[in-house]
N, C-alpha and C. Protein backbone atom coordinates (compact mmCIF):
# COMPACT_ATOMS: atom_id res chain seq x y z
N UNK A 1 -65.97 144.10 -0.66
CA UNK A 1 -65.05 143.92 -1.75
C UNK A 1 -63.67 144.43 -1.42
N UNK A 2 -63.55 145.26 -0.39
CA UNK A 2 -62.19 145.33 0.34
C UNK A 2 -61.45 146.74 -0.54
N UNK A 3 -61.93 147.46 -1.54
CA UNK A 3 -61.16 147.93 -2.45
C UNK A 3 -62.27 149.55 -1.77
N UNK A 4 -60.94 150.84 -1.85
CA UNK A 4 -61.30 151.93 -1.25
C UNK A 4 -62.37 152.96 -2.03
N UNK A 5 -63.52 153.07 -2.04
CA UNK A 5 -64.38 154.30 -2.59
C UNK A 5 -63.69 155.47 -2.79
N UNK A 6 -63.57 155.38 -4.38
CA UNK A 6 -62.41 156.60 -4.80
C UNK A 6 -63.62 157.90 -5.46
N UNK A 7 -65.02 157.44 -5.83
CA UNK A 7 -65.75 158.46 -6.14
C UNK A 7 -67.35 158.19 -5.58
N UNK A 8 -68.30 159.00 -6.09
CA UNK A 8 -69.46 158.90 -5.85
C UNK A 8 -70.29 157.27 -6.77
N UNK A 9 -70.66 156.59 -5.94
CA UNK A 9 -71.42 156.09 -6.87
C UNK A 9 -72.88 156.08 -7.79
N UNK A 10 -73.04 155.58 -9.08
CA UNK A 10 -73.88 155.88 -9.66
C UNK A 10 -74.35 154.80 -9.90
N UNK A 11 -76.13 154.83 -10.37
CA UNK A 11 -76.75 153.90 -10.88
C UNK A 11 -76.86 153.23 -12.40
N UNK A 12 -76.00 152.37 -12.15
CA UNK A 12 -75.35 151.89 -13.42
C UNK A 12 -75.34 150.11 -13.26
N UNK A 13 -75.18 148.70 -14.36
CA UNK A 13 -75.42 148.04 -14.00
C UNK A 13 -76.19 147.57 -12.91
N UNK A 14 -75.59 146.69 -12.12
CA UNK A 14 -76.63 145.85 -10.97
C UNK A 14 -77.39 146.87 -9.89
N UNK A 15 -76.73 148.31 -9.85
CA UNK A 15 -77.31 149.10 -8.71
C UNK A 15 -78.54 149.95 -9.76
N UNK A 16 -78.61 150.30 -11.31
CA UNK A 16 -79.57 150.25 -12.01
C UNK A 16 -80.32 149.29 -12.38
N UNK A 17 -80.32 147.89 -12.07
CA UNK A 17 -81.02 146.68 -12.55
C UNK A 17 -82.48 146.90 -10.67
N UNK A 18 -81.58 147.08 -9.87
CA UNK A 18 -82.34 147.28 -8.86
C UNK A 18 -83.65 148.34 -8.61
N UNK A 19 -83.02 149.71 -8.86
CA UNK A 19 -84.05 150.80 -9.12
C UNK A 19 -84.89 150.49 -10.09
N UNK A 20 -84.53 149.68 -11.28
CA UNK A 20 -85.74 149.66 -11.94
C UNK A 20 -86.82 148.47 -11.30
N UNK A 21 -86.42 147.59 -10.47
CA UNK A 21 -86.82 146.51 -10.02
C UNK A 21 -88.23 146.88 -9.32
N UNK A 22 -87.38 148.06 -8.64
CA UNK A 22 -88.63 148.89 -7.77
C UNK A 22 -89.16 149.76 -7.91
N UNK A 23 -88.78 150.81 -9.16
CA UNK A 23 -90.02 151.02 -10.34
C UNK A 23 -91.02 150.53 -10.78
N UNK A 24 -90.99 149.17 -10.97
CA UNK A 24 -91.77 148.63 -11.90
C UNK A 24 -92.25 147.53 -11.45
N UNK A 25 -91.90 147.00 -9.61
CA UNK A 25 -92.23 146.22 -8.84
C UNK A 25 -92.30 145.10 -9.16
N UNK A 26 -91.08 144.40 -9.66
CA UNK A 26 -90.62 143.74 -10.10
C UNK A 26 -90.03 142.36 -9.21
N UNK A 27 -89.86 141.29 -8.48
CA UNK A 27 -89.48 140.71 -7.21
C UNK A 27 -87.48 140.48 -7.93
N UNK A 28 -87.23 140.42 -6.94
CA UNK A 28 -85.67 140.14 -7.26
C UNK A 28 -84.54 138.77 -6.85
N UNK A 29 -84.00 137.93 -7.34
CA UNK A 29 -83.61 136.84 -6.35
C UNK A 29 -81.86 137.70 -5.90
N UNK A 30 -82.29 137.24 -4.77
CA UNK A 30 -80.86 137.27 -3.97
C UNK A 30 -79.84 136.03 -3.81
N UNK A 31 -78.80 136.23 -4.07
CA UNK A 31 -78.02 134.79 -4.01
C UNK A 31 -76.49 135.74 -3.01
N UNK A 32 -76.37 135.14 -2.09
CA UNK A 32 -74.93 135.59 -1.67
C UNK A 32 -73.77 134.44 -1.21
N UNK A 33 -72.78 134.95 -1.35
CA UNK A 33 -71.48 134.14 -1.18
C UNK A 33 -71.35 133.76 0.51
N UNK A 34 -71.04 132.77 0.47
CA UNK A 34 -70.20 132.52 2.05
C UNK A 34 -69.42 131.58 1.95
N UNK A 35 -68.94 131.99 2.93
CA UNK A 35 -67.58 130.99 3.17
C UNK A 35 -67.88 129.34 3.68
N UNK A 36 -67.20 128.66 2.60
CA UNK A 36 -67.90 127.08 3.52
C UNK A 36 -67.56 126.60 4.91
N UNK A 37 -68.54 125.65 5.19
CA UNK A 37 -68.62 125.47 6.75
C UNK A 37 -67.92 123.59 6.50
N UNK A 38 -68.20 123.57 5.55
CA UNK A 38 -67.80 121.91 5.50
C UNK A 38 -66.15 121.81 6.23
N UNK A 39 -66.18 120.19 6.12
CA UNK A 39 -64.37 119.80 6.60
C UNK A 39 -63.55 120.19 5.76
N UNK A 40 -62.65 121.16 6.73
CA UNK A 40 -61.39 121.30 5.81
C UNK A 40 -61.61 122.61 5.40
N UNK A 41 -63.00 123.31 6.01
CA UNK A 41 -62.97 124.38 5.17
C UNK A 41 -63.64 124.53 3.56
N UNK A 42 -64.09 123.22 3.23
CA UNK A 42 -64.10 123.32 1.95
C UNK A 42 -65.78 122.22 2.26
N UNK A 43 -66.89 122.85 1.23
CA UNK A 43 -68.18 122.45 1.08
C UNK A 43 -68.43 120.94 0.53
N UNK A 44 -69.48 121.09 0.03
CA UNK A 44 -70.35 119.92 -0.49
C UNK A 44 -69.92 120.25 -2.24
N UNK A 45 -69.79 121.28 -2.57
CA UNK A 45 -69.61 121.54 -4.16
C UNK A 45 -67.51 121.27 -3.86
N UNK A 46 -66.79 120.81 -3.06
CA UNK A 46 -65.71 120.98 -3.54
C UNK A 46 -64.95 122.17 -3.22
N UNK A 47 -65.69 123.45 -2.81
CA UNK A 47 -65.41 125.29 -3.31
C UNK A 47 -64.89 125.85 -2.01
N UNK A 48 -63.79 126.43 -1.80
CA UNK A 48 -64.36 126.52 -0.35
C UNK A 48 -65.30 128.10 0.18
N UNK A 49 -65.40 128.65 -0.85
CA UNK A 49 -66.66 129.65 -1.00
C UNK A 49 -67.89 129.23 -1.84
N UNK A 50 -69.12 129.36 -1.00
CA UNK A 50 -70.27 128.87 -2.11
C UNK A 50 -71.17 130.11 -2.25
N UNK A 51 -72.17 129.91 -3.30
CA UNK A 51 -73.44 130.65 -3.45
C UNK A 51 -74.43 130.15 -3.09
N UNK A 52 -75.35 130.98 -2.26
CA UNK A 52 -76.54 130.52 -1.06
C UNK A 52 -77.68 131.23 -1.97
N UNK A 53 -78.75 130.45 -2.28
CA UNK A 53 -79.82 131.32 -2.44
C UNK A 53 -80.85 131.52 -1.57
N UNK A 54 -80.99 132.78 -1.38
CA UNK A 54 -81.63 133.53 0.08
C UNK A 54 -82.90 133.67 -0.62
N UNK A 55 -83.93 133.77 -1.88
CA UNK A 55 -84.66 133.49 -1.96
C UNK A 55 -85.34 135.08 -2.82
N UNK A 56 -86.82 134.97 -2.94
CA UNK A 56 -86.98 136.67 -3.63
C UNK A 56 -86.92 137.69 -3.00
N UNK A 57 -87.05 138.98 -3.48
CA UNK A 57 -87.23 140.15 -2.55
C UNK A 57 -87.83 141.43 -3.45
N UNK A 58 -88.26 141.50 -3.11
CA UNK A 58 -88.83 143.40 -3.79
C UNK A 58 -87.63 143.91 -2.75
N UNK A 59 -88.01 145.12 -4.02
CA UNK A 59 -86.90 146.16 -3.92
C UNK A 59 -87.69 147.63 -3.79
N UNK A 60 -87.70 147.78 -2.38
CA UNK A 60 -88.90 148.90 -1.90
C UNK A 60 -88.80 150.20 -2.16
N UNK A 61 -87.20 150.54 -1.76
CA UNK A 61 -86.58 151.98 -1.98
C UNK A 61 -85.25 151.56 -2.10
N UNK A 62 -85.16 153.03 -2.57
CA UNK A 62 -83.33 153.27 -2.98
C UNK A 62 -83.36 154.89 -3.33
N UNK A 63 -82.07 155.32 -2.37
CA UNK A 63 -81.86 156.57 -2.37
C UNK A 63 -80.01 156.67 -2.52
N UNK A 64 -79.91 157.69 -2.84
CA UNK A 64 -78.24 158.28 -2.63
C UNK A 64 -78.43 158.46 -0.90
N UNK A 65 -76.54 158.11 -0.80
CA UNK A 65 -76.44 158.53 0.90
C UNK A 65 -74.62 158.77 0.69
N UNK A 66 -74.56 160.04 1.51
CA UNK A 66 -72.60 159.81 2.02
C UNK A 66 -72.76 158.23 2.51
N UNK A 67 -70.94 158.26 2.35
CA UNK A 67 -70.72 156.98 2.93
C UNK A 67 -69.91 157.59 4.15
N UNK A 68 -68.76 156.17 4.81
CA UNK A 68 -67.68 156.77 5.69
C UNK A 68 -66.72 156.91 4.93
N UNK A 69 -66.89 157.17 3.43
CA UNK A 69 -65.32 157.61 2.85
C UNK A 69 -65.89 158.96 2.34
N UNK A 70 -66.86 159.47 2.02
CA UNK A 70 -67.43 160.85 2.08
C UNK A 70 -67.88 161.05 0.68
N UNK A 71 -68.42 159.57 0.08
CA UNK A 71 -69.16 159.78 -1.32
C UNK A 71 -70.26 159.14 -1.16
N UNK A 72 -70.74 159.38 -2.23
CA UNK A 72 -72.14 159.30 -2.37
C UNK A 72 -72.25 157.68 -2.56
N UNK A 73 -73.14 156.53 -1.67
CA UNK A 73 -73.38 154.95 -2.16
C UNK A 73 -74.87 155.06 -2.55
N UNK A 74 -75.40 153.85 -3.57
CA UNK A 74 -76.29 153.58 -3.76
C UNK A 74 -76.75 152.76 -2.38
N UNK A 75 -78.09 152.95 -1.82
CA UNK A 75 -78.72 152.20 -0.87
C UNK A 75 -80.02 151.67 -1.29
N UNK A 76 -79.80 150.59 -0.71
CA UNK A 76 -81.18 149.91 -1.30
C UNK A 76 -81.83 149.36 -0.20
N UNK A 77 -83.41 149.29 -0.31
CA UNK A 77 -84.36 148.28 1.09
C UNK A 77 -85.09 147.17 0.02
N UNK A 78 -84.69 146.10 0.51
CA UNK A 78 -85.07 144.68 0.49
C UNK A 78 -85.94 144.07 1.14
N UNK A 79 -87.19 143.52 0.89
CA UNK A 79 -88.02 143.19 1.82
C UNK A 79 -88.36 141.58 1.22
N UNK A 80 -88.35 140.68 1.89
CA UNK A 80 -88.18 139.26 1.46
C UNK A 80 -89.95 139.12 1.55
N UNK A 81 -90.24 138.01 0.16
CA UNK A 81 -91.25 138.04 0.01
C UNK A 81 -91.75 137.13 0.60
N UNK A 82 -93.20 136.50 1.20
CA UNK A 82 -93.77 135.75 2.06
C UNK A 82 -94.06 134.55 1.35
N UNK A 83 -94.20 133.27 1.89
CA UNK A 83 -94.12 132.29 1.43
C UNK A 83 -93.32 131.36 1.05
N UNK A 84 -91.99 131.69 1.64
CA UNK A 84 -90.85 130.79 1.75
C UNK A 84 -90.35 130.34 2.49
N UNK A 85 -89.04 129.39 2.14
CA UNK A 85 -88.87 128.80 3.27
C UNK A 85 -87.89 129.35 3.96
N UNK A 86 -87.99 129.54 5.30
CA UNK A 86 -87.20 130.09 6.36
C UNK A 86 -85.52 130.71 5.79
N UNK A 87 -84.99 131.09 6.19
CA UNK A 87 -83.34 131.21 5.71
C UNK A 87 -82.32 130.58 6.74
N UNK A 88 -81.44 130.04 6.42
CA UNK A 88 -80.67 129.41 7.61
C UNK A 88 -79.79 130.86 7.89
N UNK A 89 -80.33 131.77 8.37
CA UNK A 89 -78.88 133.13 8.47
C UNK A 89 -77.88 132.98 9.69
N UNK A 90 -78.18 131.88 10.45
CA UNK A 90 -76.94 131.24 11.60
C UNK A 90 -75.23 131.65 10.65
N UNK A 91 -74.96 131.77 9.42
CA UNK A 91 -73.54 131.42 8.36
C UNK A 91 -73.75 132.99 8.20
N UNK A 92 -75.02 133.81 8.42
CA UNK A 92 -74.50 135.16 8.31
C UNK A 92 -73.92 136.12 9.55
N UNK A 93 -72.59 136.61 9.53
CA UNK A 93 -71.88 137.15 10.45
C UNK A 93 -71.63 138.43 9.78
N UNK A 94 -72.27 139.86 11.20
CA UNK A 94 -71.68 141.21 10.26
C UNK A 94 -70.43 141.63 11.44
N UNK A 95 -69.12 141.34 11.01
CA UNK A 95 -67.90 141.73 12.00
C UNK A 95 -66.49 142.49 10.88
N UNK A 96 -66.01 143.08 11.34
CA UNK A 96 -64.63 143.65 10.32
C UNK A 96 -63.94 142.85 10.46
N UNK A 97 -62.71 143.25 10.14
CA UNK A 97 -61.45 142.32 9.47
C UNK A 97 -61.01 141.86 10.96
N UNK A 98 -60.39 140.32 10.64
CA UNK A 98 -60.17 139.91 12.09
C UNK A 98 -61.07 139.78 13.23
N UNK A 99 -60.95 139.64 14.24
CA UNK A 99 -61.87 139.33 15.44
C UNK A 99 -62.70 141.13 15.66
N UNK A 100 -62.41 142.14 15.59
CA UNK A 100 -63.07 143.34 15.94
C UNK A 100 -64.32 143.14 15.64
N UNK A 101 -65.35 143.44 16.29
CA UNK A 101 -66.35 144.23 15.62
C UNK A 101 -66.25 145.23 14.65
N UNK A 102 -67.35 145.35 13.88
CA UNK A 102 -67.45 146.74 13.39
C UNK A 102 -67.78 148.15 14.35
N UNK A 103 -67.43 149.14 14.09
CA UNK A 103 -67.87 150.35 14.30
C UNK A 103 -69.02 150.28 15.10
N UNK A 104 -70.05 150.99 15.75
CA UNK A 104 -71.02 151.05 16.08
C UNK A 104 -71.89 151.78 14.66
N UNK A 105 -71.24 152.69 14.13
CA UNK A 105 -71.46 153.51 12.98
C UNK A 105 -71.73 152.94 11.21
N UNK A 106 -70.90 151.44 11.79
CA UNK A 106 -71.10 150.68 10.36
C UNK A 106 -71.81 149.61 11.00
N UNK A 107 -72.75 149.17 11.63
CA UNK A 107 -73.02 148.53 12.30
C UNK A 107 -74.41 148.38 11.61
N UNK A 108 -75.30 146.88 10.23
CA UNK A 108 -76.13 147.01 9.54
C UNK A 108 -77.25 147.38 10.66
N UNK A 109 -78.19 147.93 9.97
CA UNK A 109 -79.52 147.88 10.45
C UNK A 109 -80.48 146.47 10.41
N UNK A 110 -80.38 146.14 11.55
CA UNK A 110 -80.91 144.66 12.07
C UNK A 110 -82.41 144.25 11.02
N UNK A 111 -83.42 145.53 11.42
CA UNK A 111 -84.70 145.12 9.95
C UNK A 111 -84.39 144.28 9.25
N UNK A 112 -85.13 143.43 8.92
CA UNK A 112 -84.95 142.01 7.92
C UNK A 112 -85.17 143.29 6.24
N UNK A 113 -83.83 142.94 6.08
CA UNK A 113 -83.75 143.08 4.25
C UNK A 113 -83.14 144.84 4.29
N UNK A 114 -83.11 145.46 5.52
CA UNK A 114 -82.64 146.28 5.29
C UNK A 114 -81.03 146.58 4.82
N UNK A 115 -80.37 147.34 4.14
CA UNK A 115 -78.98 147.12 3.44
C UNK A 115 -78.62 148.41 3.50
């Protein structure tokens, strides 16, 4: 979201919709944004950002953790549920701003669904 972690975060809305998810073992759908691949930059809906649905997931754990701005993030583990169909994740890229890589330090944990 590009905008700087000015405090600790708390479980409130969507990062409380989650903990209870996995309280109460609950499955969760995931939908995420990407950038379109169509001509021009711009998709099949017209957009040139769309919403992908990646399909269900339980929501296994979630703990407090520092971040690299030195507050507290909600973390969550995602584990995709069996019986679906494959994900095209070829459109998912984890790199920083511009051509760099990330960090070695911000660098996701490869585990499928880990976050």
């Amino acid at each position: 979201h590009g905008s700087k972690q000015l405090s600790d975060q708390v479980l409130t809305s969507s990062n409380a919709a989650l903990a209870s998810s996995a309280e109460l073992g609950l499955p969760v759908r995931v939908v995420r944004k990407q950038a379109s691949q169509g001509q021009g930059g711009v998709g099949p809906t017209g957009r040139e950002d769309e919403y992908v649905f990646d399909g269900l997931y339980m929501c296994t754990r979630y703990y407090m953790q520092v971040g690299i701005s030195g507050y507290l993030e909600c973390k969550f583990r995602l584990e995709r549920l069996n019986g679906q169909p494959p994900i095209d994740s070829g459109s998912v890229h984890f790199r920083g701003h511009g051509t760099r890589p990330l960090p070695r330090s911000m660098t996701p944990d490869r585990r499928a669904g880990f976050t």
